[in-house]
Protein backbone atom coordinates (compact mmCIF):
# COMPACT_ATOMS: atom_id res chain seq x y z
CA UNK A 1 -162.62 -1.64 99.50
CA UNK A 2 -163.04 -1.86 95.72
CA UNK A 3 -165.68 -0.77 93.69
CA UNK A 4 -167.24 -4.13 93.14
CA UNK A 5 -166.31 -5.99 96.31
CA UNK A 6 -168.49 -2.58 97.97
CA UNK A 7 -171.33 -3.18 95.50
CA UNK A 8 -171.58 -6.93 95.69
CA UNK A 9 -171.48 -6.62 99.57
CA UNK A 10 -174.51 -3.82 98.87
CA UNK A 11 -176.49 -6.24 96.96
CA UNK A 12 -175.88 -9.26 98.95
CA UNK A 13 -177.28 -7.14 101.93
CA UNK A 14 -180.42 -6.09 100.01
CA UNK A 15 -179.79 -2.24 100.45
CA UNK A 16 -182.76 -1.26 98.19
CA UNK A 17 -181.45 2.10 96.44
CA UNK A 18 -177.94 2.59 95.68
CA UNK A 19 -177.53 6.03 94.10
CA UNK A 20 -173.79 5.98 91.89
CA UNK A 21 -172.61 8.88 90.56
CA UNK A 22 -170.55 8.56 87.90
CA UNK A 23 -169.90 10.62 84.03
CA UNK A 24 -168.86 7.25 82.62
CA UNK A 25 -171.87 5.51 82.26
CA UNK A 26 -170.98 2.42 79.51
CA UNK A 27 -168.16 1.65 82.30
CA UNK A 28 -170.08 1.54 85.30
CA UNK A 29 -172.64 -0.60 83.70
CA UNK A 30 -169.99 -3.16 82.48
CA UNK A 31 -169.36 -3.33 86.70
CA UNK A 32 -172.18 -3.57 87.17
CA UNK A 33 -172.50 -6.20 85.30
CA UNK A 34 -169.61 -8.47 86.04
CA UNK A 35 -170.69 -7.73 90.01
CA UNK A 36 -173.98 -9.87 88.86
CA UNK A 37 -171.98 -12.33 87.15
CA UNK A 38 -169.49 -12.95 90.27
CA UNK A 39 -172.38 -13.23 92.61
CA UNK A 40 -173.35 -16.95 90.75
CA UNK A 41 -174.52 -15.67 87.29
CA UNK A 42 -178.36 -15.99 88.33
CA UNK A 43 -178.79 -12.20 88.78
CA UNK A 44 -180.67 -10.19 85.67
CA UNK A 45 -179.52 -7.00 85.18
CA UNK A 46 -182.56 -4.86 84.11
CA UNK A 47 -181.45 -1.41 82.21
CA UNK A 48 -184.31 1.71 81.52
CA UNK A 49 -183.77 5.10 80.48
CA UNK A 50 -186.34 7.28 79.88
CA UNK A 51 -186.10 7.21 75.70
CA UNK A 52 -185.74 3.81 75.00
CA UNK A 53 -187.52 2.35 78.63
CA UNK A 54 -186.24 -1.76 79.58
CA UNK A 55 -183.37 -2.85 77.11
CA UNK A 56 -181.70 -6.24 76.64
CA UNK A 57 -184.77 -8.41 77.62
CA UNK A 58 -187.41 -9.56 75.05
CA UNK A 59 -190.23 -9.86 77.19
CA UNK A 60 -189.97 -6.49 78.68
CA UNK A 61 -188.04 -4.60 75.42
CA UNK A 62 -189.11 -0.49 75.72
CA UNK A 63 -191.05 -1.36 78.78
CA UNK A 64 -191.47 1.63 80.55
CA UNK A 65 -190.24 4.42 77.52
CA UNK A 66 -191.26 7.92 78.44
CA UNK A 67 -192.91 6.97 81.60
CA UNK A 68 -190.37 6.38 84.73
CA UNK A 69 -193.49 5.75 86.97
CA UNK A 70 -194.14 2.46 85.28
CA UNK A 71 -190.59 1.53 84.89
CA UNK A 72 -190.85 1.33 88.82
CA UNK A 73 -193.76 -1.07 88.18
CA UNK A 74 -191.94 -3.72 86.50
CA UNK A 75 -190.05 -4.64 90.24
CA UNK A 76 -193.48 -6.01 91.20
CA UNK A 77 -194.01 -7.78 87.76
CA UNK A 78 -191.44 -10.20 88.42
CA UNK A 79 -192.11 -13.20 90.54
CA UNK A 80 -190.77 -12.58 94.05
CA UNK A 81 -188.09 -15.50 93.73
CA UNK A 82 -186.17 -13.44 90.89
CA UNK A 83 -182.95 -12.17 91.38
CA UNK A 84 -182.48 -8.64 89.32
CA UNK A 85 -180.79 -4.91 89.68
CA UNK A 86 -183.03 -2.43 87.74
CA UNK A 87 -180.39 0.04 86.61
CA UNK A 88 -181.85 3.62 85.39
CA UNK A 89 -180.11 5.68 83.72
CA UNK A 90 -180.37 9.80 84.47
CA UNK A 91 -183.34 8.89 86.94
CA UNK A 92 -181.92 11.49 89.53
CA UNK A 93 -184.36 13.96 87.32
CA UNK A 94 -187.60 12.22 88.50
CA UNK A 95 -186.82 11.75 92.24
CA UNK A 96 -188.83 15.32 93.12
CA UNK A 97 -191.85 14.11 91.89
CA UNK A 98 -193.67 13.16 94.51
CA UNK A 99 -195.22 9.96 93.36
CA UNK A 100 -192.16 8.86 92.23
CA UNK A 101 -191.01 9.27 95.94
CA UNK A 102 -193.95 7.75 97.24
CA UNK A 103 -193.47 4.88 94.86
CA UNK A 104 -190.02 4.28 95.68
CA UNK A 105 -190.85 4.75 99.64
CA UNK A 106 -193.81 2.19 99.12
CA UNK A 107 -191.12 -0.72 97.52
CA UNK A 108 -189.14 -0.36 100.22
CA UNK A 109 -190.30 -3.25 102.31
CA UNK A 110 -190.89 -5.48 99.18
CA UNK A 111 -187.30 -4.54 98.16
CA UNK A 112 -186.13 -5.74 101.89
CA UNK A 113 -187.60 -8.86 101.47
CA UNK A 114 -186.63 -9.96 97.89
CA UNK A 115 -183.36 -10.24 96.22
CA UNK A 116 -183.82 -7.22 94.05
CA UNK A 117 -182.03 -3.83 93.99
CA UNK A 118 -182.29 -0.64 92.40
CA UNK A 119 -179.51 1.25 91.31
CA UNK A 120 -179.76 5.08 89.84
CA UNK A 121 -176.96 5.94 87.51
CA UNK A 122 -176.74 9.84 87.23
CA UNK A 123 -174.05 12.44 86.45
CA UNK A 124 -174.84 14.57 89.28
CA UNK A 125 -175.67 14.11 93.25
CA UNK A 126 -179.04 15.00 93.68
CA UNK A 127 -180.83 13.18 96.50
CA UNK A 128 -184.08 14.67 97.93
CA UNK A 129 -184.66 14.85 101.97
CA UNK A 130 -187.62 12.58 102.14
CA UNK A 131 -185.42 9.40 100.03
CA UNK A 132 -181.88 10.34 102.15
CA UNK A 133 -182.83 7.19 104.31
CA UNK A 134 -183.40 5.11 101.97
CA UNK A 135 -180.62 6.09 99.15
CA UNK A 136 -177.10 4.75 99.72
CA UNK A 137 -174.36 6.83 97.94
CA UNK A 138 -171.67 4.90 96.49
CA UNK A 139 -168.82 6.24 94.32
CA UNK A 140 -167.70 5.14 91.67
CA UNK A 141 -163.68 5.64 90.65
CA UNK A 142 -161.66 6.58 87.56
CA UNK A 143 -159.63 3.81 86.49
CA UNK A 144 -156.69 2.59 88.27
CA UNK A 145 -153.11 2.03 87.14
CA UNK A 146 -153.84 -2.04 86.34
CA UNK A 147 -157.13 -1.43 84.44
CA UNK A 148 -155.84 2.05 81.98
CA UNK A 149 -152.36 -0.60 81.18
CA UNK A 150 -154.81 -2.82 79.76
CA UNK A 151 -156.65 -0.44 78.14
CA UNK A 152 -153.34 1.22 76.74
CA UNK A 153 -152.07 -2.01 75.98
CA UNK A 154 -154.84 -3.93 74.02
CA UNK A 155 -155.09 -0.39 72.14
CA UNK A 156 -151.24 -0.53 71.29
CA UNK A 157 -151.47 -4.50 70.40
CA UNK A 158 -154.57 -3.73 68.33
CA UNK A 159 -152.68 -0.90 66.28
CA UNK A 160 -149.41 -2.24 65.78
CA UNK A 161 -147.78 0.45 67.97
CA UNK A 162 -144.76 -0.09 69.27
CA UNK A 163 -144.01 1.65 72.64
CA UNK A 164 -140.76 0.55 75.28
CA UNK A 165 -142.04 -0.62 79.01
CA UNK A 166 -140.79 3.27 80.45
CA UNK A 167 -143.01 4.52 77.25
CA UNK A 168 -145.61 2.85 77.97
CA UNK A 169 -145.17 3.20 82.20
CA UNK A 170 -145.16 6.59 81.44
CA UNK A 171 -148.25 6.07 79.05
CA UNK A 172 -149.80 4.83 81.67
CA UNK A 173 -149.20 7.52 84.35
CA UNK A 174 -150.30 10.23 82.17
CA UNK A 175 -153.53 8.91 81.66
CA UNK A 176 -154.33 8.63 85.07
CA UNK A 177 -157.08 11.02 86.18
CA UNK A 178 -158.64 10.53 82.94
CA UNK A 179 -161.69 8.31 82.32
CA UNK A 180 -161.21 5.20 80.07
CA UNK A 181 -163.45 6.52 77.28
CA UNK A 182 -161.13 9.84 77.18
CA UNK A 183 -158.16 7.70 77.04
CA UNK A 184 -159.48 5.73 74.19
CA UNK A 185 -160.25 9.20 72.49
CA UNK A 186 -156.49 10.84 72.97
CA UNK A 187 -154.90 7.41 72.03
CA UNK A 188 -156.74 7.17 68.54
CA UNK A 189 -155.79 11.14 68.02
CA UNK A 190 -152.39 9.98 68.04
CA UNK A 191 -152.80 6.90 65.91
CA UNK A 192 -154.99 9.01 63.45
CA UNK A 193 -152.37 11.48 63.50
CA UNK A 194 -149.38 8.97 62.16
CA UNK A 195 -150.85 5.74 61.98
CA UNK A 196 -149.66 4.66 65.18
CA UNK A 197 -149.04 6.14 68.42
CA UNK A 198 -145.35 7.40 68.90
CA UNK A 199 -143.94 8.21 72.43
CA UNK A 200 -144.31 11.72 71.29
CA UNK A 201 -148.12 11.78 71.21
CA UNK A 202 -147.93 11.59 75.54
CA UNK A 203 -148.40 15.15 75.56
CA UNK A 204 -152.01 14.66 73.47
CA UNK A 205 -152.40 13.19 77.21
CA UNK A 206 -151.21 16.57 79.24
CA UNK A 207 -153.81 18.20 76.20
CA UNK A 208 -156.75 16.01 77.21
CA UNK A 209 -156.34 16.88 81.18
CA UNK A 210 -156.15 20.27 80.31
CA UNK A 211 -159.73 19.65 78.64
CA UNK A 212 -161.07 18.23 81.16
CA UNK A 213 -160.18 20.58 84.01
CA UNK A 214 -161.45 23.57 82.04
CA UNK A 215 -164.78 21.61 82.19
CA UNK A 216 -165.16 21.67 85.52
CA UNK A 217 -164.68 25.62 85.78
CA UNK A 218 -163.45 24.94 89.43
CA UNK A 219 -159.47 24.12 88.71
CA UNK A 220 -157.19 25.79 86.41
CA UNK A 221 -154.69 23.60 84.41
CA UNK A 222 -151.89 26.14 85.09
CA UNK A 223 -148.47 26.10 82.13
CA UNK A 224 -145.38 26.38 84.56
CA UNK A 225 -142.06 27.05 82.91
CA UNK A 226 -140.50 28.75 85.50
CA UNK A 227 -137.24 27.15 86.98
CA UNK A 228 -136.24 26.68 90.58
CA UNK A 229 -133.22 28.63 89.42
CA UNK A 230 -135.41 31.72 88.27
CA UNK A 231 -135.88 32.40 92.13
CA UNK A 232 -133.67 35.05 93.58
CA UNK A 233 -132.45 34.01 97.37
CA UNK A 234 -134.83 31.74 99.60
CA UNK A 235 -132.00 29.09 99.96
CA UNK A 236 -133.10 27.41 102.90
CA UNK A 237 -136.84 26.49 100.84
CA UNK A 238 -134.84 26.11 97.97
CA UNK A 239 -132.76 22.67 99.36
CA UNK A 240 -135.68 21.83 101.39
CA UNK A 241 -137.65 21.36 97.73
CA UNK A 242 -134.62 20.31 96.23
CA UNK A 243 -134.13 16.87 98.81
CA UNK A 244 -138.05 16.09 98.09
CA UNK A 245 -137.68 15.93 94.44
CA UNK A 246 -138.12 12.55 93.95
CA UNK A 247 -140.28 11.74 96.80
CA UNK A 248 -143.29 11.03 94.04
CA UNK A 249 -140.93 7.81 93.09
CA UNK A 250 -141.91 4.55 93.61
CA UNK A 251 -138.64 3.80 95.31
CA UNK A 252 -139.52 6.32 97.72
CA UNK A 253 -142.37 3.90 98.90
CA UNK A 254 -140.18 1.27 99.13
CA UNK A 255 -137.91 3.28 101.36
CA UNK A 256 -141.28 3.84 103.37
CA UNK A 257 -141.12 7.34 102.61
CA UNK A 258 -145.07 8.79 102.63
CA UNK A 259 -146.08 11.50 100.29
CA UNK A 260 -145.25 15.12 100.70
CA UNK A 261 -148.47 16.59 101.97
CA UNK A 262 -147.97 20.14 100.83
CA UNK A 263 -146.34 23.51 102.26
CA UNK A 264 -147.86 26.75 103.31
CA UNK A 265 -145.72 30.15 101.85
CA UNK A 266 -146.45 33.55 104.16
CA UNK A 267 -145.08 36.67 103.68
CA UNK A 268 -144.88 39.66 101.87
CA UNK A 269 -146.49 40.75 98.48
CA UNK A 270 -144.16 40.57 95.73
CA UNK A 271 -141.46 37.85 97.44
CA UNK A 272 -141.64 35.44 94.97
CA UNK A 273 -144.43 33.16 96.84
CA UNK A 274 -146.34 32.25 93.45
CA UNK A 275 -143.24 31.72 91.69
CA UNK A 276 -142.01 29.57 93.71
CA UNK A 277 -145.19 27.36 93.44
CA UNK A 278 -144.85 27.62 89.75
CA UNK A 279 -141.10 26.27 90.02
CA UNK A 280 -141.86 23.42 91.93
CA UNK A 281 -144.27 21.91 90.08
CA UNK A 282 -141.53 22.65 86.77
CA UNK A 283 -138.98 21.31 88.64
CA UNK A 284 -140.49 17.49 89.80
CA UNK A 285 -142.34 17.39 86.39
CA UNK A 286 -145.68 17.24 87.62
CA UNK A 287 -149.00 19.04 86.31
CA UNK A 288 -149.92 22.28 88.30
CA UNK A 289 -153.42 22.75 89.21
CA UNK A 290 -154.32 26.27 89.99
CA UNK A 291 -157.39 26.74 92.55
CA UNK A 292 -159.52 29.90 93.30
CA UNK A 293 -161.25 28.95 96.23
CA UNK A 294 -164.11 31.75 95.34
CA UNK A 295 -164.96 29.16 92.48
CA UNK A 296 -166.15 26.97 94.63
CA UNK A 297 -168.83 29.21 96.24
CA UNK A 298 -172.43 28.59 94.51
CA UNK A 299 -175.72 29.91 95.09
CA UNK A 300 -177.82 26.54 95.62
CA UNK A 301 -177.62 25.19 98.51
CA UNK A 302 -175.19 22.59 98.95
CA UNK A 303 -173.75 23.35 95.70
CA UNK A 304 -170.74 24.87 97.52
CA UNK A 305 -169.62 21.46 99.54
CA UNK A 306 -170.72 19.12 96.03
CA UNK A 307 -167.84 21.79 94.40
CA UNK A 308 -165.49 21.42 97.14
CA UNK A 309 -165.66 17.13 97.07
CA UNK A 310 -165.54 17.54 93.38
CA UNK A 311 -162.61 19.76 93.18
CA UNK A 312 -160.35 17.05 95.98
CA UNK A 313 -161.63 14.22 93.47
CA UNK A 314 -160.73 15.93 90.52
CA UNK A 315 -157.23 16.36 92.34
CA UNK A 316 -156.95 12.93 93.27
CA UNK A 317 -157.49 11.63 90.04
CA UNK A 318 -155.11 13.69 88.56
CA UNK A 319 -152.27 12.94 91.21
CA UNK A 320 -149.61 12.97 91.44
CA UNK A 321 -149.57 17.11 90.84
CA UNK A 322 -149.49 20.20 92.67
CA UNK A 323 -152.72 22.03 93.76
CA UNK A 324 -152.00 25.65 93.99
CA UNK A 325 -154.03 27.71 96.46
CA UNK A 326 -153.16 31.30 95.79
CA UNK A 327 -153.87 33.87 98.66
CA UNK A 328 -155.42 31.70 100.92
CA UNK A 329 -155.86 34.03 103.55
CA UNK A 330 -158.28 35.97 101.78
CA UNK A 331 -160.73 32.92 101.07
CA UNK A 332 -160.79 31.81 104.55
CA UNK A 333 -160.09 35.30 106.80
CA UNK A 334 -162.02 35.69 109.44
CA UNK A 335 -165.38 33.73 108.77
CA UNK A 336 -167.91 32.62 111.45
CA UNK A 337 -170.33 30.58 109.42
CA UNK A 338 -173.15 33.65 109.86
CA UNK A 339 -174.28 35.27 106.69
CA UNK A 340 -174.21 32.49 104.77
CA UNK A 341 -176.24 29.96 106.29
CA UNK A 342 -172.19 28.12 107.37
CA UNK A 343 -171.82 27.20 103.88
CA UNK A 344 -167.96 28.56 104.42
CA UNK A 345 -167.35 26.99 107.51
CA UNK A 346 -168.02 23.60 105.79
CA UNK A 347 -166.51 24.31 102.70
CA UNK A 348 -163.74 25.28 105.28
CA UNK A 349 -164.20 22.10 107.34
CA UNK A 350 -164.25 19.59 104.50
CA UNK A 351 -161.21 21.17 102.90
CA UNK A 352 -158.82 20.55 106.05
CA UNK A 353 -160.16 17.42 106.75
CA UNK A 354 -159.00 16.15 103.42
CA UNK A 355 -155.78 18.45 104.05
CA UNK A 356 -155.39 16.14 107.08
CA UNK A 357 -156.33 12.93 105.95
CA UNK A 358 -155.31 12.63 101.99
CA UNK A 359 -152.53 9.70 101.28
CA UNK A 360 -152.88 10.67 97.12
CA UNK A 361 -149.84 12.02 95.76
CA UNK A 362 -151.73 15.79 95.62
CA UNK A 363 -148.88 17.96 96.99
CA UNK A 364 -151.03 21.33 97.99
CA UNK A 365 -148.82 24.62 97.61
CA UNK A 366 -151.22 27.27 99.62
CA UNK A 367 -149.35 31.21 99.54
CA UNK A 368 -150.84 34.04 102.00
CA UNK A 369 -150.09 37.64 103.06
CA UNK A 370 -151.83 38.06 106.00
CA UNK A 371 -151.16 34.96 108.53
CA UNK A 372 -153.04 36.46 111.27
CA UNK A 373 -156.19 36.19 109.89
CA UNK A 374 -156.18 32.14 109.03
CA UNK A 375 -157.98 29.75 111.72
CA UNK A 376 -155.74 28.13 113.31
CA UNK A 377 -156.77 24.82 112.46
CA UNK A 378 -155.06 25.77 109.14
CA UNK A 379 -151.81 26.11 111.17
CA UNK A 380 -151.77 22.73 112.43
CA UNK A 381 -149.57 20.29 112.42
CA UNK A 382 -151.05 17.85 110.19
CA UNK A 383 -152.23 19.82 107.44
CA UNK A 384 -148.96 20.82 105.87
CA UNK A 385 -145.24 19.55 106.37
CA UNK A 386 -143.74 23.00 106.75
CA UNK A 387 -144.32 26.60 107.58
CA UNK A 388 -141.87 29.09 105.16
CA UNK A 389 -141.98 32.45 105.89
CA UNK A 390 -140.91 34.68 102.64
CA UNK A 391 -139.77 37.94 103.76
CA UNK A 392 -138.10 41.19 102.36
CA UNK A 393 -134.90 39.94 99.97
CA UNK A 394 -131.00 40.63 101.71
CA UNK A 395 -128.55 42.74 99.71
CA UNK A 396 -126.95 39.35 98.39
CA UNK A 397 -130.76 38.16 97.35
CA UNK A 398 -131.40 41.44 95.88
CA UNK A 399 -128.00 41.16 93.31
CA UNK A 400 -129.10 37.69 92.61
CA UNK A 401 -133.17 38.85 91.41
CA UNK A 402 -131.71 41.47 89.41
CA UNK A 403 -129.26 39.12 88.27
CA UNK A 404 -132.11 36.73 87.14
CA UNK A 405 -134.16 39.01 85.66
CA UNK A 406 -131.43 41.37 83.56
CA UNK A 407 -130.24 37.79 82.56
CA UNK A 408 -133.99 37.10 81.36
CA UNK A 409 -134.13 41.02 79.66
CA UNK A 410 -129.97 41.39 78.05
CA UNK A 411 -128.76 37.90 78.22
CA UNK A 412 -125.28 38.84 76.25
CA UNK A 413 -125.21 42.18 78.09
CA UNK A 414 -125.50 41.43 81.89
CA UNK A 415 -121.65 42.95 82.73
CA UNK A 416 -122.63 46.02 81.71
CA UNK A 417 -124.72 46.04 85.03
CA UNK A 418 -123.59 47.21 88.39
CA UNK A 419 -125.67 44.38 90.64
CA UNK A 420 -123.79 45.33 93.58
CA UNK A 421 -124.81 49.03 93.57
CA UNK A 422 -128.60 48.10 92.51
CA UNK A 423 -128.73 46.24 95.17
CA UNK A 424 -127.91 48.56 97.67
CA UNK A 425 -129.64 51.49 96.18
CA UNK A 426 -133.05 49.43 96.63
CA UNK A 427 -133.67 48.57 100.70
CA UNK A 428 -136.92 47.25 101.28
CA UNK A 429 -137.84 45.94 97.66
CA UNK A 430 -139.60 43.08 97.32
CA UNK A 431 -138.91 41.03 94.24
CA UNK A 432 -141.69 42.33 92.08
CA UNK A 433 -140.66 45.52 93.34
CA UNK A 434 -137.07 45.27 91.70
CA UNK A 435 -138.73 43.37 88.27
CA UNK A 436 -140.98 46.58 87.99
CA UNK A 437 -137.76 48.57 88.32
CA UNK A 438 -136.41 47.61 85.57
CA UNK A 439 -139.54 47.09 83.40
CA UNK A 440 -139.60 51.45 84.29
CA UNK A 441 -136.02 51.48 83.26
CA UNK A 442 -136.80 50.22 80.04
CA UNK A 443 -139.54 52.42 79.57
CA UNK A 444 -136.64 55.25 79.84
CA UNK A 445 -134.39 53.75 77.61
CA UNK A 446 -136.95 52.84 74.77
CA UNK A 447 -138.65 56.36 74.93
CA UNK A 448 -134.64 57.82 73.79
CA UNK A 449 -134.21 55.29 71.30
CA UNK A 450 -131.60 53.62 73.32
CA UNK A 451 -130.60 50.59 75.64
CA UNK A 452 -131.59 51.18 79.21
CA UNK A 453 -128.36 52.02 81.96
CA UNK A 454 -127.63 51.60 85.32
CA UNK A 455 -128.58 54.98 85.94
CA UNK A 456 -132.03 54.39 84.43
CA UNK A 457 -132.54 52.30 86.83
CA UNK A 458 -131.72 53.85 89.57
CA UNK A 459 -133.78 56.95 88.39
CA UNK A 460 -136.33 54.01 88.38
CA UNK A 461 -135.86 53.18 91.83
CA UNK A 462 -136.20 56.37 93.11
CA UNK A 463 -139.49 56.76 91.64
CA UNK A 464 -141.40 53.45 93.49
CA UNK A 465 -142.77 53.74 97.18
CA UNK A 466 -142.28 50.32 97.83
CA UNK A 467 -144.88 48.35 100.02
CA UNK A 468 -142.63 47.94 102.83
CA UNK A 469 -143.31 51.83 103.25
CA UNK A 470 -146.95 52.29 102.72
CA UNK A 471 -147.76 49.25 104.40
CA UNK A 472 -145.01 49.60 107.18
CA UNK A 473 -147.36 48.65 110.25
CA UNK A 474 -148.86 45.37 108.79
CA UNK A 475 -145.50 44.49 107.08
CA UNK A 476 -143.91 44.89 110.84
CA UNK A 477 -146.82 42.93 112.51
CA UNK A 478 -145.96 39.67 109.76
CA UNK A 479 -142.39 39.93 110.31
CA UNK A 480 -142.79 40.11 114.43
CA UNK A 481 -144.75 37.09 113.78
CA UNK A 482 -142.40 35.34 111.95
CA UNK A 483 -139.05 36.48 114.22
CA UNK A 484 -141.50 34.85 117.11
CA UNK A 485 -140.10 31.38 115.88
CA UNK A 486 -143.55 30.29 114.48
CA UNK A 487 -142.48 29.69 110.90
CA UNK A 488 -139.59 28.21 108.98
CA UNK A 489 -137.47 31.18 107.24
CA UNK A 490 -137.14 30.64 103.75
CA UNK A 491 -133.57 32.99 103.35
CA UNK A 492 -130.71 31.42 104.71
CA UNK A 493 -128.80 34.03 107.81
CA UNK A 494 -130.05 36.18 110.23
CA UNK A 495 -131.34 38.86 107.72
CA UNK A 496 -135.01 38.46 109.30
CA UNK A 497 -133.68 40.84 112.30
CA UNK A 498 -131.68 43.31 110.30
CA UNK A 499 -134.34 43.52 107.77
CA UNK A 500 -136.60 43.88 110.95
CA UNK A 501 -135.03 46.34 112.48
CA UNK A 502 -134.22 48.42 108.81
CA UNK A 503 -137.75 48.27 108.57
CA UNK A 504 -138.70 49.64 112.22
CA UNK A 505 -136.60 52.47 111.22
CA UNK A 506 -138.32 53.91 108.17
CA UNK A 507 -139.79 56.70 108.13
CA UNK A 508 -144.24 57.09 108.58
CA UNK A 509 -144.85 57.66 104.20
């Protein structure tokens, strides 16, 4: 249900507090008013704020300033036949006081039997015990696609810009996520910048999200310039990402097609896990939103579930884009709810809910090490469209990550390499294992005023303990796991039971 056809029904029903939280204020009070106007144009619309009290009516003009008691008052003032929402602004600040709450508790019944209705407008969810029965919550969106085109369109008409239907389309999508008065800001940047707004100016847009994420201090707008060709091996996730590439399209809805939900990447440190979230959200063009799930752990109470619905709504808005959830395992491992009153069992609980239920266009990316010690609700089927487990790189994966990253380092030199022999020279290296490799090999060569060699390399090599040696009894129990059929391998072949079996065969470090 929309906005206004949930508020009008609200009214109509004579629900006597509706609490809407909401940063864009001037918008939600031009609903607010146009939900008056559609419901026969006989409704006042009464608006107070603490400075300035009752605005927009002569007979009651600063009515109320600097004393939110008596603004309260002026619902009994009017004759009981009136028609009216009281709108006040910020007055989530006052509810505490306890004759404010008595007040409010005492209209109740008048507010039942008259067509009147109070709505709070406030920034921030803040509803005390006592009023919870009372209060109905009711939120209020960012702008959909319809209303930011004519936003972005009256703005380009008014200007004299001059912008194709794809420009503008794309316009359009970039700003979504964004409030209108945001948008307004970013599109007169551009125009202020050359006059009018050229299809170059978008990425002003990508600059404004970035803004407004590091606001929030909950998501991180993460840069991704890595390619889905700067991944070494992990074929079979490779074409699996590859055929979902354009399932974001609007002709994938008209095929029927739903939106990818997400993916969940286990396996070893060092395999490339991050990277690859990195490369997917390069590769389908959309925005990568970075998540540490300790950010959204506060002190107050409740503060932690208020961060966790604000975090999936930030999300949301911002969709279609990739939410990466980095190490998952470690946020979620093993919790019972006791220590911390449950807060993390309903952080934990609202979070795979929404895993469950979303239909937005938020594709979640989630990478852990240790699978073992994840809830199984995580596991479901449901939450994610696919398992990939990430294991210890082949021979033939190892020659392609050095190939990828001497191609990165000596781009006009990478013949002078022997792949095939660094590849066999280094069983049981992860992929940040090998890149470390040759970081030390450089290291060598730099220190004797030289380029580094094969042999530096190798003399590299021999000098790392990789992980799949000091950590050989954990690394066995996650591969066990994974040769148990329970996740999707991410490496084309059988090299899951040869690696399995090289590793069962190394020597206790």
């Amino acid at each position: 249900m929309r906005f206004s056809e949930e508020l009008s029904l609200l009214v109509r029903s004579r629900y006597p507090l509706i609490y809407i939280s909401t940063r864009e204020e001037e918008r939600a009070e031009s609903a607010i008013s146009r939900c008056a106007e559609d419901m026969g144009g006989n409704r006042s619309v009464y608006t107070w704020d603490y400075v300035d009290g009752y605005q927009g009516n002569p007979n009651d003009q600063g009515f109320g300033r600097r004393n939110p008691l008596q603004a309260l008052e002026l619902i009994e003032k009017l004759p009981a036949s009136a028609a009216a929402l009281f709108v006040l602004r910020d007055y989530h600040r006052f509810l505490e006081d306890i004759a404010i709450s008595r007040k409010l508790r005492n209209l109740l019944k008048l507010l039942k039997s008259q067509p009147k209705n109070i709505i709070i407008l406030s920034t921030q969810l803040a509803v005390p015990d006592e009023l919870s029965n009372i209060v109905t919550l009711l939120e209020f969106p960012l702008p959909d696609v319809s209303e930011i085109r004519d936003e972005v369109e009256n703005i380009l008409g008014a200007t004299g810009s001059v912008l194709s239907s794809s420009e503008v389309s794309e316009l359009v999508r970039s700003c979504q996520g964004l409030p209108i008065e945001r948008i307004r800001r970013v599109l007169a940047r551009g125009i202020a910048a050359n006059g009018t707004f050229e299809p170059s100016d978008i990425d002003l847009v990508l600059e404004e999200k970035q803004q407004t994420i590091r606001q929030t201090q909950i998501l991180e707008f993460y840069p991704a310039s890595e390619r889905i060709s700067d991944i070494g091996g992990l074929d079979n996730l490779k074409d699996w990402l590859l055929k979902r590439g354009s399932a974001f399209s609007e002709k994938a809805r008209q095929y029927g097609l739903p939106h990818p939900r997400g993916l969940m990447l286990v396996g070893i440190q060092g395999t490339g896990k991050s990277l690859t979230a990195k490369a997917i959200a390069h590769h389908w063009h959309l925005p990568l939103l970075r998540l540490d799930v300790g950010r959204l752990f506060g002190g107050l109470v409740g503060e932690s579930e208020s961060r966790t619905r604000q975090m999936i709504q930030l999300a949301e808005a911002l969709a279609p884009c990739i939410l990466w959830i980095d190490e998952i395992d470690k946020a979620f491992a093993g919790f019972d709810g006791r220590g911390d009153s449950g807060t993390t069992s309903r952080v934990f609980g609202t979070f795979i809910t929404w895993l469950a239920e979303k239909s937005s266009p938020v594709f979640v990316v989630a990478t852990a090490n240790n699978i073992q010690s994840l809830p199984p609700e995580m596991l479901r089927r449901g939450r994610f469209d696919e398992i990939f487990f990430v294991g210890l790189p082949t021979q033939e994966e190892r020659e392609a990550i050095f190939s990828v990253h001497i191609s990165r380092l000596r781009p006009h030199n990478l013949s002078a390499y022997d792949l095939n022999r660094l590849a066999y020279e280094t069983p049981d290296f992860s992929g940040a294992e090998i890149e470390q490799s040759l970081i030390e090999a450089m290291h060598i060569g730099f220190s004797q005023n030289r380029d580094f060699t094969n042999e530096d390399v190798l003399e590299a090599v021999s000098q790392i303990i990789p992980l799949a040696r000091t950590a050989q009894q954990q690394i066995e129990a996650l591969q066990d796991w994974a040769a148990a059929g329970k996740a999707r391998m991410a490496s084309r072949g059988g090299g899951l039971s040869d690696r399995l079996n090289q590793q069962r065969k190394i020597p206790e470090s």
